[in-house]
Protein backbone atom coordinates (compact mmCIF):
# COMPACT_ATOMS: atom_id res chain seq x y z
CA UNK A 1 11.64 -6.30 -20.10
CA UNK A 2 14.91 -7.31 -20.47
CA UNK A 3 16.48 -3.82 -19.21
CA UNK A 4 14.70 -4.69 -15.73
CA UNK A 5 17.01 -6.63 -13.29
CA UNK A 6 14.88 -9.20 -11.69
CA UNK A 7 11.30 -10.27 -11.97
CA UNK A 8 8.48 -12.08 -10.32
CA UNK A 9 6.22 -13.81 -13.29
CA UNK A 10 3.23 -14.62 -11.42
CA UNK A 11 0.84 -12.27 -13.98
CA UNK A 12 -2.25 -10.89 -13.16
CA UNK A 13 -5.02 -9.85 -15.23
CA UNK A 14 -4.35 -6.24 -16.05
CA UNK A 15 -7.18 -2.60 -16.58
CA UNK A 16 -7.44 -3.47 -20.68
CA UNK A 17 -8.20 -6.40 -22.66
CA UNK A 18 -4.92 -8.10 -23.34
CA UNK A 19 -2.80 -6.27 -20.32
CA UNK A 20 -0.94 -8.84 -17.71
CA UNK A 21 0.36 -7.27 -14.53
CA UNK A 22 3.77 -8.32 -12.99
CA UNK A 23 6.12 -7.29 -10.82
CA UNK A 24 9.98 -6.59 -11.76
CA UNK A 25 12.66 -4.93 -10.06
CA UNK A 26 14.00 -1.75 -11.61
CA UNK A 27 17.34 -0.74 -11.54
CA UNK A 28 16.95 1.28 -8.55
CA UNK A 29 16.22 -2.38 -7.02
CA UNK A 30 12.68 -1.20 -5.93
CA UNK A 31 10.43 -3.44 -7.08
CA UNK A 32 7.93 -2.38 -9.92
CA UNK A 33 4.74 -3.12 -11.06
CA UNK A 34 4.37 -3.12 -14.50
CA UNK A 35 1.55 -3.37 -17.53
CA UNK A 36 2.70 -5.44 -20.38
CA UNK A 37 0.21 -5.00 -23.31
CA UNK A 38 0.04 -8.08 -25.72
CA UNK A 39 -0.92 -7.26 -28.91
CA UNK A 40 2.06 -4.14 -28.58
CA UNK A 41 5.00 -5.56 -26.33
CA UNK A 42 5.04 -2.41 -24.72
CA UNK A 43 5.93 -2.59 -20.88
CA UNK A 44 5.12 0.67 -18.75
CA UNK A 45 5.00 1.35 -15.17
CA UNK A 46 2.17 1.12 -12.58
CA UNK A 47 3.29 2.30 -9.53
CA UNK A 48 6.21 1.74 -7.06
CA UNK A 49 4.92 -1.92 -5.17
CA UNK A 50 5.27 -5.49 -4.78
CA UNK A 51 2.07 -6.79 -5.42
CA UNK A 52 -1.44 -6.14 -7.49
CA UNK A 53 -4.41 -7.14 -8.64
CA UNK A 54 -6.65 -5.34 -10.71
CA UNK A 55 -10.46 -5.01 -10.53
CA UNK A 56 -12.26 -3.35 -13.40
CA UNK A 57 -9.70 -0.08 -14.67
CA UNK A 58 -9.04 0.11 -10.88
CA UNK A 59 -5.42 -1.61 -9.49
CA UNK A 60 -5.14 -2.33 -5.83
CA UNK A 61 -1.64 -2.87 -4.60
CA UNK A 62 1.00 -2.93 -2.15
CA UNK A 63 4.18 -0.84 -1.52
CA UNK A 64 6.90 -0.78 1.00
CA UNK A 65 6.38 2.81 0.81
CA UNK A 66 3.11 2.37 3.35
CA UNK A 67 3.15 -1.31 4.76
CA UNK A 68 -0.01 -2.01 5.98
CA UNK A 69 -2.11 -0.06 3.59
CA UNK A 70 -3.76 -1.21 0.32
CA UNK A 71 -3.48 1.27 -2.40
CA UNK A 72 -5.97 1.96 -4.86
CA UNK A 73 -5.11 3.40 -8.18
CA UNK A 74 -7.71 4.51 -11.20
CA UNK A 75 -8.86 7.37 -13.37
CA UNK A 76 -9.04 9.60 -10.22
CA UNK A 77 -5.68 8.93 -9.42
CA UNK A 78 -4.04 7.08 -6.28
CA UNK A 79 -5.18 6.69 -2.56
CA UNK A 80 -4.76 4.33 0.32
CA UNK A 81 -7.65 1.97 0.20
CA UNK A 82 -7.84 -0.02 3.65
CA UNK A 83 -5.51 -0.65 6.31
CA UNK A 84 -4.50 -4.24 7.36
CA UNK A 85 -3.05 -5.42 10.43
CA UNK A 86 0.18 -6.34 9.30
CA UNK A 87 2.58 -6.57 6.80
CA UNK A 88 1.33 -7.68 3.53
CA UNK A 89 2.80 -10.41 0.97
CA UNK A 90 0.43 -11.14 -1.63
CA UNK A 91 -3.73 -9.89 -3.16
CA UNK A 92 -5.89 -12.42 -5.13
CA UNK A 93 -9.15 -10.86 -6.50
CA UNK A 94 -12.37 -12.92 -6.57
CA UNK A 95 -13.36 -13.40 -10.36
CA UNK A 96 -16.73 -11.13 -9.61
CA UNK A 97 -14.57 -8.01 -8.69
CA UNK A 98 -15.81 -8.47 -5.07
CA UNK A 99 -13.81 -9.38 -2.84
CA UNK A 100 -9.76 -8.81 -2.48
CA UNK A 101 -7.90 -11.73 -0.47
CA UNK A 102 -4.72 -10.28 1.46
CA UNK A 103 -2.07 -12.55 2.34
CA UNK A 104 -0.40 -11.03 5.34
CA UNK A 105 3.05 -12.43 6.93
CA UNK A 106 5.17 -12.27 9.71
CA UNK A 107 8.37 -13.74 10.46
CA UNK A 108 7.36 -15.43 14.11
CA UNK A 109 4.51 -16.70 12.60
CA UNK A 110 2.69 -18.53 9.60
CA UNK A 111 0.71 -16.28 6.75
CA UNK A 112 -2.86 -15.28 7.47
CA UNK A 113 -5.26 -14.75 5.68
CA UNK A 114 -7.59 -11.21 5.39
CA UNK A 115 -10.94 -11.07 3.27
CA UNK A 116 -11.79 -7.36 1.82
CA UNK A 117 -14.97 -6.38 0.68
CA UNK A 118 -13.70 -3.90 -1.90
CA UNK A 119 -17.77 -1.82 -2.28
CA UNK A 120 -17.63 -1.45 1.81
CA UNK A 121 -14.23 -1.78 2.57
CA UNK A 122 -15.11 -4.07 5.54
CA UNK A 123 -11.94 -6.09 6.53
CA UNK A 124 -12.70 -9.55 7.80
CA UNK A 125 -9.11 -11.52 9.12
CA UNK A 126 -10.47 -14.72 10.25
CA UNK A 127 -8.32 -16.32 13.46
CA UNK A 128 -8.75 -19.77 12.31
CA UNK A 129 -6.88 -19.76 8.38
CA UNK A 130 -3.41 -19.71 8.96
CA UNK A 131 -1.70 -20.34 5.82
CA UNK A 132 1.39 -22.47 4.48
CA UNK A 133 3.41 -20.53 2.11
CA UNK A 134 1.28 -20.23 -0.70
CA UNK A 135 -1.48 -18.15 -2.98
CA UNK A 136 -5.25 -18.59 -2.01
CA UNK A 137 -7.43 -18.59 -4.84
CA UNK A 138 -10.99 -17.89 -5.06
CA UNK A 139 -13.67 -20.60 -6.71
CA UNK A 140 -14.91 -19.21 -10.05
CA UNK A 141 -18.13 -17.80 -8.32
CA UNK A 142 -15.71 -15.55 -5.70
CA UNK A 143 -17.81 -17.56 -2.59
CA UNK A 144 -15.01 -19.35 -1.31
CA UNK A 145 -11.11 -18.98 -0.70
CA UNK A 146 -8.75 -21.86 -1.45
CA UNK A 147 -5.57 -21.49 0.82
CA UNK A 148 -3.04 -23.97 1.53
CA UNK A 149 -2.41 -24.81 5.24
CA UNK A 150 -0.33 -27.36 7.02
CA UNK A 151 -2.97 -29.99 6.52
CA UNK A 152 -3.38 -29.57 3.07
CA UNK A 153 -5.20 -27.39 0.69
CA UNK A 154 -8.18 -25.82 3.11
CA UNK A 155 -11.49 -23.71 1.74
CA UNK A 156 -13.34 -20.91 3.31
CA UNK A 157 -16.64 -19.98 3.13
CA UNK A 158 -16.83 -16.47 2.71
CA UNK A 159 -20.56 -15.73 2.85
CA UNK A 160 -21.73 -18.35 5.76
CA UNK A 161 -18.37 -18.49 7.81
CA UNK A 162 -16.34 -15.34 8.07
CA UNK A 163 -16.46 -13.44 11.00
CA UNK A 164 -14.68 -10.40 12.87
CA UNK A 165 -13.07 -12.31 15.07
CA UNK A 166 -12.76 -15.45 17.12
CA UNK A 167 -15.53 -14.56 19.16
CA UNK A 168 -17.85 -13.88 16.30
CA UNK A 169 -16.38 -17.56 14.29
CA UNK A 170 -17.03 -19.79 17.87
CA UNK A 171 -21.00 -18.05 18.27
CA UNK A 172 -21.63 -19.47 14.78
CA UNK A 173 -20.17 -22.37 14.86
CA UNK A 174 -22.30 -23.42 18.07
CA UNK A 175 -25.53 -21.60 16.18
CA UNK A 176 -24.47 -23.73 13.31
CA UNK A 177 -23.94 -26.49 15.46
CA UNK A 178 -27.81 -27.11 16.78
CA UNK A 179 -28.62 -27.54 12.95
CA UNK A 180 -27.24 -30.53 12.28
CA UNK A 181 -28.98 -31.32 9.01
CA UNK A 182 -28.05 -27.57 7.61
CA UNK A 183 -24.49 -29.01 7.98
CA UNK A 184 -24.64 -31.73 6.91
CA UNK A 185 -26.10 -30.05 3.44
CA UNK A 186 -23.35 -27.37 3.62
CA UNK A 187 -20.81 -30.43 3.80
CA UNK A 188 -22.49 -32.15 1.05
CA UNK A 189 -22.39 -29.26 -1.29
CA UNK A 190 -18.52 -28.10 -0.78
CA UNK A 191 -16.97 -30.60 -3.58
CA UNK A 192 -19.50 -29.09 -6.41
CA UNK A 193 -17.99 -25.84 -5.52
């Protein structure tokens, strides 16, 4: 590690038992992901990007080489994964291999927030969870997003509340809306989560 230039130390869960991804600048000033195994010390290279998680012996990242695209890398080798609609800054995986949370930002704007469904590769980028600067983390079940936001720290519900688009989020919330005492149960159970 200490041949590599400049480094980001926000690890990741690696592919093995005992593997922690990061990312590090190499000397080319690209940045790097990299596999550091514990028990050895031994630091190799993942691929060419600036952010990944990994799910299983799979890694999903993101590369300057393709913005827009997440990248999928396993035994079968590496391929673009899903598209999203803008540039990206940062994945979270849910803890059940799920669902992959892409951070996406842009310089007029704050960071949004995209939901992935990684078996159907459904994209969900919900109009209504613009982000501070921050990482969203998922609750230890993978249901709902934490994500910080200019009111505070803000959760999403990703099986009752994510939608397409606006459209789709305003047609459940007046559905939702007529049920007053299914709300006020959903409300109830949020802190527990």
């Amino acid at each position: 590690v200490a041949d590599l230039l400049d480094w980001d130390w926000q690890p990741e869960r690696g592919r093995h038992p005992g593997e922690l991804l990061f990312v590090a600048d190499g000397a080319d000033g690209r940045p790097r992901i990299e596999a550091l195994s514990r028990a050895s010390g031994g630091v190799s290279e993942v691929a060419v990007g600036y952010t990944a998680v990994a799910i299983g012996d799979a890694i999903f990242y993101a590369t300057d080489d393709d913005l827009g695209w997440i990248h999928r890398r396993d035994q079968a080798g590496d391929q673009r994964f899903v598209a999203i609609a803008g540039p990206l800054s940062q994945l979270a995986v849910a803890p059940d291999g799920r669902r992959l949370a892409a951070v996406m930002t842009d310089p007029d704007t704050l960071p949004s927030l995209c939901v992935v469904d990684v078996a159907t590769r459904a994209v969900r980028c919900p109009t209504t969870t613009r982000m501070q600067n921050g990482r969203p983390a998922f609750a230890p079940r993978g249901d709902v997003i934490y994500y910080p936001s200019a009111t505070g720290l803000r959760a999403l519900d990703l099986d009752d509340w994510v939608t397409a688009d606006a459209d789709g989020y305003v047609d459940h919330a007046v559905r939702a809306a007529a049920h007053l005492d299914a709300l006020a149960s959903l409300r109830g159970g949020l802190r527990p989560r």
